[in-house]
C-alpha atoms as a PDB file:
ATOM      1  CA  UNK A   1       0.000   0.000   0.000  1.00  0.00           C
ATOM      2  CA  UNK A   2       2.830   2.353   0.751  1.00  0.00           C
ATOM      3  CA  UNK A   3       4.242   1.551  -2.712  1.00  0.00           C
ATOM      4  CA  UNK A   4       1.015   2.426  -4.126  1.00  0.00           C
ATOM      5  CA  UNK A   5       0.889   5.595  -2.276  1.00  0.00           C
ATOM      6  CA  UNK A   6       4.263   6.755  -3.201  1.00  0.00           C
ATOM      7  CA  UNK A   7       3.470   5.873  -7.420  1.00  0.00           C
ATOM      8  CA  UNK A   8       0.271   8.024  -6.611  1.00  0.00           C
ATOM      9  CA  UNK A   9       2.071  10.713  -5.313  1.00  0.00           C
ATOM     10  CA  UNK A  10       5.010  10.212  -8.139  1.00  0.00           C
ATOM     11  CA  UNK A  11       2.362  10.856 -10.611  1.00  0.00           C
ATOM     12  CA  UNK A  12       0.770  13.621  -9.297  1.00  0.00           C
ATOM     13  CA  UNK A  13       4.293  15.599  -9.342  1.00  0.00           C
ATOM     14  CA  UNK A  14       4.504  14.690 -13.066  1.00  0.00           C
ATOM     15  CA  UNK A  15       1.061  15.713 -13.986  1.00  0.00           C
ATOM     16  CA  UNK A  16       1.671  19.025 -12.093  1.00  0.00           C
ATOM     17  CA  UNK A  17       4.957  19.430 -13.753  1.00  0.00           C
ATOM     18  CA  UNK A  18       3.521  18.939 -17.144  1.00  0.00           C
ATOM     19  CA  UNK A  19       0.410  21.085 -16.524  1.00  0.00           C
ATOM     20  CA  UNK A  20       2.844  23.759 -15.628  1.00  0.00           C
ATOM     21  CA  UNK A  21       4.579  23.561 -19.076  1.00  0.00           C
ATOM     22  CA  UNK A  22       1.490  23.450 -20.906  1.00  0.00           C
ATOM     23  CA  UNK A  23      -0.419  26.529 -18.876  1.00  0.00           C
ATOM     24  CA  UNK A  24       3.006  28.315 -19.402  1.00  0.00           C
ATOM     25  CA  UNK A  25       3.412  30.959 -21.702  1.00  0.00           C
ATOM     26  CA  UNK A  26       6.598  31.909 -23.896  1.00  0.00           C
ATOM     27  CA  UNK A  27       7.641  35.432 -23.115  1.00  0.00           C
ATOM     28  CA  UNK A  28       7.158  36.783 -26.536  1.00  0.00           C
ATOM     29  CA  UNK A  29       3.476  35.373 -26.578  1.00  0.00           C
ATOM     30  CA  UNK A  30       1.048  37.975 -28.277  1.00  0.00           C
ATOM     31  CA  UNK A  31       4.120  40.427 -29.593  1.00  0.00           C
ATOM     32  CA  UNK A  32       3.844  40.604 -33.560  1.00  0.00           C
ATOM     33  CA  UNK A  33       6.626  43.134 -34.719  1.00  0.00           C
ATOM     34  CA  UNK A  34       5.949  45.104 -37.231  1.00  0.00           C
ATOM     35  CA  UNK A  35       8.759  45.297 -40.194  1.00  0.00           C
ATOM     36  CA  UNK A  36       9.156  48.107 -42.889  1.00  0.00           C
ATOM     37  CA  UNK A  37      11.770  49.408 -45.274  1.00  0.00           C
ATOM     38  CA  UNK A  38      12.351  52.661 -47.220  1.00  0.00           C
ATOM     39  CA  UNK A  39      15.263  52.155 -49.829  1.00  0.00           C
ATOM     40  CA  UNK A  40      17.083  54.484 -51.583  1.00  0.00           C
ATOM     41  CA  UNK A  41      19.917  54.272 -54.333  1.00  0.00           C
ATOM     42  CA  UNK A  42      23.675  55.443 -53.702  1.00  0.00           C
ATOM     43  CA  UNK A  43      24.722  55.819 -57.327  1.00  0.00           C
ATOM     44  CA  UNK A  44      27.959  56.146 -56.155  1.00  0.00           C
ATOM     45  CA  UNK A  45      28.585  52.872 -55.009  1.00  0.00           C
ATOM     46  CA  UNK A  46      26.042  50.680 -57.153  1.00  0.00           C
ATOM     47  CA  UNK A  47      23.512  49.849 -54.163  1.00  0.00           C
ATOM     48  CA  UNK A  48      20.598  50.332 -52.093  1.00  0.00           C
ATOM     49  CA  UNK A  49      20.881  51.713 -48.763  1.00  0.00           C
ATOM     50  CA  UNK A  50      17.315  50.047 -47.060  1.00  0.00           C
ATOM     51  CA  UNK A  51      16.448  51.492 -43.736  1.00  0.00           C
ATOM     52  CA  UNK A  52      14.536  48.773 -41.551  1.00  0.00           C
ATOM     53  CA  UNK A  53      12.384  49.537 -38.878  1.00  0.00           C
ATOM     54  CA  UNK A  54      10.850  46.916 -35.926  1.00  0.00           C
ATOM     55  CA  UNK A  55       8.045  48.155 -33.995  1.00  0.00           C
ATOM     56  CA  UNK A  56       6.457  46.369 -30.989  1.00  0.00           C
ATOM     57  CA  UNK A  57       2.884  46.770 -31.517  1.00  0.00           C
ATOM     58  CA  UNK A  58       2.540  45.712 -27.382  1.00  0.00           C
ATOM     59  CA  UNK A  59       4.046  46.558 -24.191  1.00  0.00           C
ATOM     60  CA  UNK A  60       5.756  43.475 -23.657  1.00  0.00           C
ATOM     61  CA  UNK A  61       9.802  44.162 -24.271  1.00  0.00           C
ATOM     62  CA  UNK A  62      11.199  40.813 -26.097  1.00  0.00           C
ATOM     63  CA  UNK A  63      14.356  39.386 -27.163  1.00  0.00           C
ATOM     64  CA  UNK A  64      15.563  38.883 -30.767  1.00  0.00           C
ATOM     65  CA  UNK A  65      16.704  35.707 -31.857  1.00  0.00           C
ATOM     66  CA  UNK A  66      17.508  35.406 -35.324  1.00  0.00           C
ATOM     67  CA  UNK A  67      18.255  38.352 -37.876  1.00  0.00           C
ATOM     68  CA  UNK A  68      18.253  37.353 -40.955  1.00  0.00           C
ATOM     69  CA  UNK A  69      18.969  39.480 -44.687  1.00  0.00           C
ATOM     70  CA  UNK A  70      17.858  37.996 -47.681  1.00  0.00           C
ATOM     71  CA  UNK A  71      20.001  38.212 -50.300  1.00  0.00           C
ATOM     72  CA  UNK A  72      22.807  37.257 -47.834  1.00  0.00           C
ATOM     73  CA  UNK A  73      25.913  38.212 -48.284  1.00  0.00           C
ATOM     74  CA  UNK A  74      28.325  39.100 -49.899  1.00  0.00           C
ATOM     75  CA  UNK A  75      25.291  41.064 -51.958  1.00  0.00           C
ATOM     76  CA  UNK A  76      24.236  42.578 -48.897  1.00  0.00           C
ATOM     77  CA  UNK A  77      24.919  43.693 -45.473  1.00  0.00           C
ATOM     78  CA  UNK A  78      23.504  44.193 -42.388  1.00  0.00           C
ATOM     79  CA  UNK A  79      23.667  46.499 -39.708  1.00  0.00           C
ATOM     80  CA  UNK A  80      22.141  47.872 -36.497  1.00  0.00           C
ATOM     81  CA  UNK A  81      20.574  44.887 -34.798  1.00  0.00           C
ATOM     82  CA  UNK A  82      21.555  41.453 -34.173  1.00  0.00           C
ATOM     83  CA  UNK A  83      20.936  38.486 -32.358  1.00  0.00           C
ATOM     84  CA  UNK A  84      20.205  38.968 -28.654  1.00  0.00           C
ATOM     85  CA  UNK A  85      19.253  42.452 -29.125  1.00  0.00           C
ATOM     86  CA  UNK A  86      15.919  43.550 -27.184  1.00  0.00           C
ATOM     87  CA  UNK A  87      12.857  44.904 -29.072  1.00  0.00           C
ATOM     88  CA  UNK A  88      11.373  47.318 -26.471  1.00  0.00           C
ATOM     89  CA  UNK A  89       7.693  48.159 -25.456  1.00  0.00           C
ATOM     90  CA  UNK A  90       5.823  50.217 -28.426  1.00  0.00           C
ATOM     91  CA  UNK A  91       5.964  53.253 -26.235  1.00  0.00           C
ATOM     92  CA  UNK A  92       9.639  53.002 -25.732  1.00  0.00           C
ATOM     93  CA  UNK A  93      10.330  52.963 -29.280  1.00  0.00           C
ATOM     94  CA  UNK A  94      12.023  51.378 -32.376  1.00  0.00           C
ATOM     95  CA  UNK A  95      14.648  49.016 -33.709  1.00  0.00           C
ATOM     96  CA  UNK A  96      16.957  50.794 -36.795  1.00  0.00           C
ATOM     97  CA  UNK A  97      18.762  48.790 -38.835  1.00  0.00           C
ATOM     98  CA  UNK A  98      20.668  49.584 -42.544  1.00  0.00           C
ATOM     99  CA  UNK A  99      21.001  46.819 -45.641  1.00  0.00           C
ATOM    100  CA  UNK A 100      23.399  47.779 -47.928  1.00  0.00           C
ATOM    101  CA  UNK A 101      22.246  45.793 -51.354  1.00  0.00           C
ATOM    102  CA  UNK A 102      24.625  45.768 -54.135  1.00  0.00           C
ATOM    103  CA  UNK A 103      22.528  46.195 -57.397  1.00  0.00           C
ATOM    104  CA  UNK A 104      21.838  43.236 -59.747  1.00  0.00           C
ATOM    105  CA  UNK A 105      18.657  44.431 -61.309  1.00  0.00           C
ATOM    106  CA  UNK A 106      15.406  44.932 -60.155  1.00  0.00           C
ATOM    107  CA  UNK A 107      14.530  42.788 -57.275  1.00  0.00           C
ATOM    108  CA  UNK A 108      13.029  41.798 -53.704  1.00  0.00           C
ATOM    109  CA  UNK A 109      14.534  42.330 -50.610  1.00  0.00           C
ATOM    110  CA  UNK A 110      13.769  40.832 -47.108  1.00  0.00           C
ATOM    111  CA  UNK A 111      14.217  40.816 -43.579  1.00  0.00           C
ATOM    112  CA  UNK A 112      13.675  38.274 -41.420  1.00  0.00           C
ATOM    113  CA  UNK A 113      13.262  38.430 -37.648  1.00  0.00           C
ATOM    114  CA  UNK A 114      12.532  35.982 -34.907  1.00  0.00           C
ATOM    115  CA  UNK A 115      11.835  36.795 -31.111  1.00  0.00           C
ATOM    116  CA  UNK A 116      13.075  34.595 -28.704  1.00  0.00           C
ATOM    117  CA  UNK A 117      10.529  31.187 -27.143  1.00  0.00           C
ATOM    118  CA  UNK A 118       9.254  31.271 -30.228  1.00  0.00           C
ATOM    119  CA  UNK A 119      11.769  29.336 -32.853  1.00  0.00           C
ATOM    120  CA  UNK A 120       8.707  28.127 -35.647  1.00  0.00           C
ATOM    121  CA  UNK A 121       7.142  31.616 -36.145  1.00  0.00           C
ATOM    122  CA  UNK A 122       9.260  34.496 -37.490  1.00  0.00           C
ATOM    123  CA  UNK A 123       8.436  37.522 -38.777  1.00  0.00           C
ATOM    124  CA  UNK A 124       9.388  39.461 -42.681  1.00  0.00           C
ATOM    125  CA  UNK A 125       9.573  42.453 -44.056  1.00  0.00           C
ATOM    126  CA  UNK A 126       9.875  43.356 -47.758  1.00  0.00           C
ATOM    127  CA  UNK A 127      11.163  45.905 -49.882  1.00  0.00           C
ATOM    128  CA  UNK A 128      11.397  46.110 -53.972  1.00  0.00           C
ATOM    129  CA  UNK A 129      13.711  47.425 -55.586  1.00  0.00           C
ATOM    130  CA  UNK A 130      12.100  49.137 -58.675  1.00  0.00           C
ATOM    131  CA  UNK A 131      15.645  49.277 -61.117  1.00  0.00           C
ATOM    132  CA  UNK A 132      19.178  48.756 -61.640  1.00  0.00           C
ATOM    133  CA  UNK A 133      21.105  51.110 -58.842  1.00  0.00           C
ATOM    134  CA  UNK A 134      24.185  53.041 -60.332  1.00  0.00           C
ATOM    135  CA  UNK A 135      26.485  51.253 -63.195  1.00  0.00           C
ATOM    136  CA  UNK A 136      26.888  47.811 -61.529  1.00  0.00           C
ATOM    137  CA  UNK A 137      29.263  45.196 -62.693  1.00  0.00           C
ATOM    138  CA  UNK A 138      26.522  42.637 -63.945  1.00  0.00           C
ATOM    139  CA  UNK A 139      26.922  39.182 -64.909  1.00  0.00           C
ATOM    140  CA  UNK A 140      26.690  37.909 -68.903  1.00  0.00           C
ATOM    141  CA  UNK A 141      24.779  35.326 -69.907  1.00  0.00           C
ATOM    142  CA  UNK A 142      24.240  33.964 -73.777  1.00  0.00           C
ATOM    143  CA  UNK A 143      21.704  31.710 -75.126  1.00  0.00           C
ATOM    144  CA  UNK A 144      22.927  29.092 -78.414  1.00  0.00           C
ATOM    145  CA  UNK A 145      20.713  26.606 -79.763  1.00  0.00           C
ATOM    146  CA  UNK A 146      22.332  23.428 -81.221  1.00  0.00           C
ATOM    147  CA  UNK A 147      20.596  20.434 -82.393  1.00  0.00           C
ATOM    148  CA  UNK A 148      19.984  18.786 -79.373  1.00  0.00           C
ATOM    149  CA  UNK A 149      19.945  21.160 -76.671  1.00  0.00           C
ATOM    150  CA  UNK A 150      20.263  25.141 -75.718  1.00  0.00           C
ATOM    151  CA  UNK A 151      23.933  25.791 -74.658  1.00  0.00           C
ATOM    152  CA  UNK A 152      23.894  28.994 -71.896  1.00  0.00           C
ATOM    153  CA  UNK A 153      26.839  30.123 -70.881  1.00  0.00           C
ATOM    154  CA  UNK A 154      27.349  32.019 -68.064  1.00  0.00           C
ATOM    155  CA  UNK A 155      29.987  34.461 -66.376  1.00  0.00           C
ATOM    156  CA  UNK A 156      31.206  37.483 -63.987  1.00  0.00           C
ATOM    157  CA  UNK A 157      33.254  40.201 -65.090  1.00  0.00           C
ATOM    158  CA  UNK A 158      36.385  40.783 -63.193  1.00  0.00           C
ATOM    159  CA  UNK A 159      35.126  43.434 -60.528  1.00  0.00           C
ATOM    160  CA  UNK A 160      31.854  41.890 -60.052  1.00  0.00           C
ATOM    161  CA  UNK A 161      30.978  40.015 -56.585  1.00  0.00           C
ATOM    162  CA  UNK A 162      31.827  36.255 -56.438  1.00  0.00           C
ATOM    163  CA  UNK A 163      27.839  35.283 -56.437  1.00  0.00           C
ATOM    164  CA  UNK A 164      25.906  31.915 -57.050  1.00  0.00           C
ATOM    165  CA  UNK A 165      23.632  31.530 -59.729  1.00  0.00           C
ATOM    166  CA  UNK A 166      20.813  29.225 -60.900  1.00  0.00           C
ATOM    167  CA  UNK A 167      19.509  28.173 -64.135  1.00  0.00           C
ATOM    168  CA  UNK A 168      16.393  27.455 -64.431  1.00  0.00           C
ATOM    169  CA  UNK A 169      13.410  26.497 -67.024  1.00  0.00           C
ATOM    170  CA  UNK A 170      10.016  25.781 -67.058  1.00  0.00           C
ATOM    171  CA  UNK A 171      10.738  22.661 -68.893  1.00  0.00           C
ATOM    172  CA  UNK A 172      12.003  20.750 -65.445  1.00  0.00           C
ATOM    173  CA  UNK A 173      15.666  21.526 -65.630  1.00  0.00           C
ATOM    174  CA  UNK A 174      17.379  23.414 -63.010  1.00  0.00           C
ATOM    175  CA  UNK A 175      21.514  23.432 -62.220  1.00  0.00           C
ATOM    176  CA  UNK A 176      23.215  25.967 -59.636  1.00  0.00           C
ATOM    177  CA  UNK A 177      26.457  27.740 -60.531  1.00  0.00           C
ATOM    178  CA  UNK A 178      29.072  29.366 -58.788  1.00  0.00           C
ATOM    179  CA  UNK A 179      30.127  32.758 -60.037  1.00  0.00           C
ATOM    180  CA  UNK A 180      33.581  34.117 -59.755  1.00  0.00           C
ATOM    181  CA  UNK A 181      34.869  37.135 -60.876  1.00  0.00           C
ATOM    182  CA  UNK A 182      37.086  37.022 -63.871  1.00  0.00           C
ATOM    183  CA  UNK A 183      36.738  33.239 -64.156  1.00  0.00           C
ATOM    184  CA  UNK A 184      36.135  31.957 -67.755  1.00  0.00           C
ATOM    185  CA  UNK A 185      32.517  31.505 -67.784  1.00  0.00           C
ATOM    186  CA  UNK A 186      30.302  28.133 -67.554  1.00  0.00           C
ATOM    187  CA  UNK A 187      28.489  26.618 -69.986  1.00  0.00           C
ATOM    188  CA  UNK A 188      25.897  24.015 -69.306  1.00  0.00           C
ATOM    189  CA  UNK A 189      23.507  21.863 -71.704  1.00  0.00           C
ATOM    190  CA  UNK A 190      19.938  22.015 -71.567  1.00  0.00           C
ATOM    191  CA  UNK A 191      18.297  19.266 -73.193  1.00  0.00           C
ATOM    192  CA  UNK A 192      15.697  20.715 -76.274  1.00  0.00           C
ATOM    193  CA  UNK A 193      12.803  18.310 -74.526  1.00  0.00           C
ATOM    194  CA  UNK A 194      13.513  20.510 -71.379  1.00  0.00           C
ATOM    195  CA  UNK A 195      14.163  24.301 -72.302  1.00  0.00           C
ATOM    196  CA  UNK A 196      10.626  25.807 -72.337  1.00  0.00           C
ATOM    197  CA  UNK A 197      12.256  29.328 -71.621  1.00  0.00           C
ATOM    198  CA  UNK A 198      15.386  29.327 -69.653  1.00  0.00           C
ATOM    199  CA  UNK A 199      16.168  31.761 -67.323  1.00  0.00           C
ATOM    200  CA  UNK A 200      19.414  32.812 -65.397  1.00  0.00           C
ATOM    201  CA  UNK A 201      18.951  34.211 -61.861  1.00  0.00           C
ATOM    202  CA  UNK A 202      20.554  35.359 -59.114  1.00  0.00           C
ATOM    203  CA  UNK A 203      18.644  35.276 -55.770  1.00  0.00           C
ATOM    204  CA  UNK A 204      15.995  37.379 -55.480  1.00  0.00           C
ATOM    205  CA  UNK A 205      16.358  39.805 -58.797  1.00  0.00           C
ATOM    206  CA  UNK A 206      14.843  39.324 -62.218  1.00  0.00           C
ATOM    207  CA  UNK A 207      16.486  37.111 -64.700  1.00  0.00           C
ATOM    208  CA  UNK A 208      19.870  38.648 -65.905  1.00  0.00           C
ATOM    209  CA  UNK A 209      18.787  36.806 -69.119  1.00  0.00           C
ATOM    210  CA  UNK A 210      16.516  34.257 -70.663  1.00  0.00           C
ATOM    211  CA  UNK A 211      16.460  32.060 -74.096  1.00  0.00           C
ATOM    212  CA  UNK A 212      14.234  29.200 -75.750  1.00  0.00           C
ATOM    213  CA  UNK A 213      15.824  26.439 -77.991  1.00  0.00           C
ATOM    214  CA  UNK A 214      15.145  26.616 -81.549  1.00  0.00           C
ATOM    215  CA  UNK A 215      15.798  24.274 -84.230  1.00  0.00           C
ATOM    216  CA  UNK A 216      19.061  25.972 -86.289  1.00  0.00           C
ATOM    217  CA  UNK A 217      19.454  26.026 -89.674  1.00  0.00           C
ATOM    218  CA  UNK A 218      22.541  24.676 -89.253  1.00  0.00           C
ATOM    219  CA  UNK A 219      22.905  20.814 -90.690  1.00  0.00           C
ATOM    220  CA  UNK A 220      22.046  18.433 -87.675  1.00  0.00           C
ATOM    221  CA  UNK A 221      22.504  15.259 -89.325  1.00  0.00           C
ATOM    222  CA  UNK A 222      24.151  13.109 -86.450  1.00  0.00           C
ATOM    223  CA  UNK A 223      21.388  13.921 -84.557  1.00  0.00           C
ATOM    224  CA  UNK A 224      18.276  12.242 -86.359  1.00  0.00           C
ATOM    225  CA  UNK A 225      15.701  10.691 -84.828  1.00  0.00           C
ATOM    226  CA  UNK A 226      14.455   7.240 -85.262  1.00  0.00           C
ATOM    227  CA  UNK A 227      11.692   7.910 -88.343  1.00  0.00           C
ATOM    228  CA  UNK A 228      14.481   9.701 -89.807  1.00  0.00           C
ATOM    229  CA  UNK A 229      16.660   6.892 -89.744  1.00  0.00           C
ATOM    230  CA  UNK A 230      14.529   4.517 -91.024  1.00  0.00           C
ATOM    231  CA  UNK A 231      13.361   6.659 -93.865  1.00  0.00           C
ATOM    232  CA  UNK A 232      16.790   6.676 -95.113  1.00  0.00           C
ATOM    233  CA  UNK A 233      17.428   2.858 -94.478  1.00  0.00           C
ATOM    234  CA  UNK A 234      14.328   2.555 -96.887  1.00  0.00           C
ATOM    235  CA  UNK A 235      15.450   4.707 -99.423  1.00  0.00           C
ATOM    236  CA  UNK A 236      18.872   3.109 -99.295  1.00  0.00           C
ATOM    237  CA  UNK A 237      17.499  -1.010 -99.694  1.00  0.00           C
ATOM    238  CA  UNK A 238      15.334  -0.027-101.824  1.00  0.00           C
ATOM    239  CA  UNK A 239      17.709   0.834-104.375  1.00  0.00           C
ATOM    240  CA  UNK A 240      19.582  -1.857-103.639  1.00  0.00           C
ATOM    241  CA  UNK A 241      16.255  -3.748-104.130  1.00  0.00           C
ATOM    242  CA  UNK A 242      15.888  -2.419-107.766  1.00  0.00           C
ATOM    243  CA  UNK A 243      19.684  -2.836-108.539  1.00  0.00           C
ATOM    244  CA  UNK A 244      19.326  -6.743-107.570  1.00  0.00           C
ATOM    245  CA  UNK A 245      16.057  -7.349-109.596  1.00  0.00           C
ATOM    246  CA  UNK A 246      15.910  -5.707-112.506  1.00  0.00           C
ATOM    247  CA  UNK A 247      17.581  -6.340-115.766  1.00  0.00           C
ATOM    248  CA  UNK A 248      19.698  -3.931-118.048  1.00  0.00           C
ATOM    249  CA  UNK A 249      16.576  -2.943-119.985  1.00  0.00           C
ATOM    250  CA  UNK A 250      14.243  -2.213-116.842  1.00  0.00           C
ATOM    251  CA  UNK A 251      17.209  -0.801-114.281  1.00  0.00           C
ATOM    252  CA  UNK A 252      17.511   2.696-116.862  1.00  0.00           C
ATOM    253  CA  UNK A 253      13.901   3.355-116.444  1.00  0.00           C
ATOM    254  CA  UNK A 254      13.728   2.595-112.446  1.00  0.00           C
ATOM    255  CA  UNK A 255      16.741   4.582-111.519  1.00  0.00           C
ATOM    256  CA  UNK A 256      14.818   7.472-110.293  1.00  0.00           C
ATOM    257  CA  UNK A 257      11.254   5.886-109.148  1.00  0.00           C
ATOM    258  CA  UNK A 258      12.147   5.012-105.263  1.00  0.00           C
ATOM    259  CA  UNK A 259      10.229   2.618-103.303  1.00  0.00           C
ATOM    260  CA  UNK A 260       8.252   3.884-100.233  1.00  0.00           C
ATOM    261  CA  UNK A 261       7.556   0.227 -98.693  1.00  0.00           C
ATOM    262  CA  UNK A 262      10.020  -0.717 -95.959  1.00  0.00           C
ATOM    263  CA  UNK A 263       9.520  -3.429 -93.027  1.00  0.00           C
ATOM    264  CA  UNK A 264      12.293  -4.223 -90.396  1.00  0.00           C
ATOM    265  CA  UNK A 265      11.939  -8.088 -91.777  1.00  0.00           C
ATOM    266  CA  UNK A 266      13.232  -6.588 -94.923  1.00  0.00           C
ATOM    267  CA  UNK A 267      16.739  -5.892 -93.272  1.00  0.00           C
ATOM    268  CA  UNK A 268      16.858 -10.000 -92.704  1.00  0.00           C
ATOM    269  CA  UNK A 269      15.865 -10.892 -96.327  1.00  0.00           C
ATOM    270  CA  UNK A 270      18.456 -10.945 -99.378  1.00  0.00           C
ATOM    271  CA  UNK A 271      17.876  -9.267-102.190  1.00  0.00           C
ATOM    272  CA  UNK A 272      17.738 -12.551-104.051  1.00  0.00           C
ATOM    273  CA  UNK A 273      14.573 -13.301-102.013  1.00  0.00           C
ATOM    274  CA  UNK A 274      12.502 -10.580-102.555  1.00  0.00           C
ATOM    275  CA  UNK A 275      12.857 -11.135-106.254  1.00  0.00           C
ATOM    276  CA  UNK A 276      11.956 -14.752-105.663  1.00  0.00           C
ATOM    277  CA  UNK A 277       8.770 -13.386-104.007  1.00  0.00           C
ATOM    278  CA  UNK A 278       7.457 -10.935-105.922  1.00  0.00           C
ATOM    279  CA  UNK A 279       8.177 -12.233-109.626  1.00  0.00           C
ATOM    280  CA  UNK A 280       5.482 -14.912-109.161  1.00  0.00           C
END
């Protein structure tokens, strides 16, 4: 009985511990910061100076846990808050903080904020960038259709930032490159089944350059396809056909006439054969 007692007693501490953690708030509970940016181009240097702002929209001071740019460096920066920072009660003001956003076209920018006892919810705030900023170094990218696929290749000037870069299509093909400055530039194959239009981007910004596959004029005889094939197989045993069966008189006035009627059991049977068969 006194063992029974004591498991009682056991589980009651549990259940009270538990019900604690569940009754139990996390300290930044109800606070929903409010995120907004004003940006504003620095000609000068090629980039966006974006001024965030955090506002507690409650009383309850809370810590910051994550701060997070988007595009991350090294095509932007960010200053003025950081991790651990507090974000103070609404009526004791603001958080400031600066992105500095090199320009690679017109774009998105983000930032990202979490508060601390709270690691599954965070909080954005977004800012477009409406053009190119200033006389950036931007990356090249050319589009070549060959026979079988779209060739892009892809590269940095030297001066430009050391950036990664996708390529993309709406034709399911997708393959990530790695940008260096004043590296020879990197050419990948697209497959013509998957181009659709190919695009190459960098983060957040528009396409620095897109291209479809056509078919060039250019001879693409290696690459024929099986009816292709087999239309010239035919052409090819069926002058053979002609040579085998006809005489002197009749081979002069067959030369041009080609046959149309091909089967793969043809490729097995000899000339000799066919004349057998058909000069019943």
């Amino acid at each position: 009985m006194r063992m029974n007692r004591w498991l009682a007693g056991a589980v009651s501490i549990v259940a009270a511990a538990v019900g604690a953690v569940v009754v139990s708030s996390p300290a930044s509970a109800g606070v929903k910061p409010e995120i907004t940016g004003v940006a504003v181009c620095d000609e000068a240097s090629s980039s966006w100076q974006v001024t965030w702002t955090i506002a507690n929209t409650t009383e309850t001071p809370v810590a910051i846990s994550l701060v997070k740019p988007f595009p991350a460096a090294p095509i932007s920066t960010l200053t003025g808050v950081k991790r651990g920072d507090i974000l103070p009660a609404a009526s004791a003001g603001t958080l400031t903080a600066t992105s500095t956003v090199y320009s690679l076209g017109p774009g998105e920018v983000y930032l990202n904020v979490n508060l601390a006892d709270d690691a599954v919810y965070g909080y954005r705030g977004e800012v477009k960038l409406p053009r190119v900023c200033g006389d950036p170094v931007m990356p090249v990218a050319t589009f070549q259709s060959r026979c079988d696929d779209l060739l892009v290749t892809v590269g940095m000037p030297a001066g430009g930032l050391h950036v990664p870069a996708e390529i993309w299509s709406d034709g399911r093909f997708f393959q990530s490159l790695d940008l260096e400055p004043g590296a020879p530039a990197q050419s990948v194959s697209v497959p013509a089944a998957k181009t659709g239009v190919v695009k190459v981007i960098i983060d957040n910004f528009d396409p620095i350059g897109s291209g479809e596959w056509e078919y060039p004029a250019a001879d693409c005889m290696h690459s024929l396809g099986t009816s292709q094939l087999f239309a010239r197989v035919n052409s090819a045993m069926s002058a053979r056909s002609s040579r085998a069966c006809s005489t002197p008189a009749t081979r002069a006035a067959t030369r041009h006439v080609p046959s149309s009627s091909f089967s793969i059991s043809d490729l097995a049977t000899s000339p000799s054969a066919r004349c057998r068969t058909s000069g019943s």
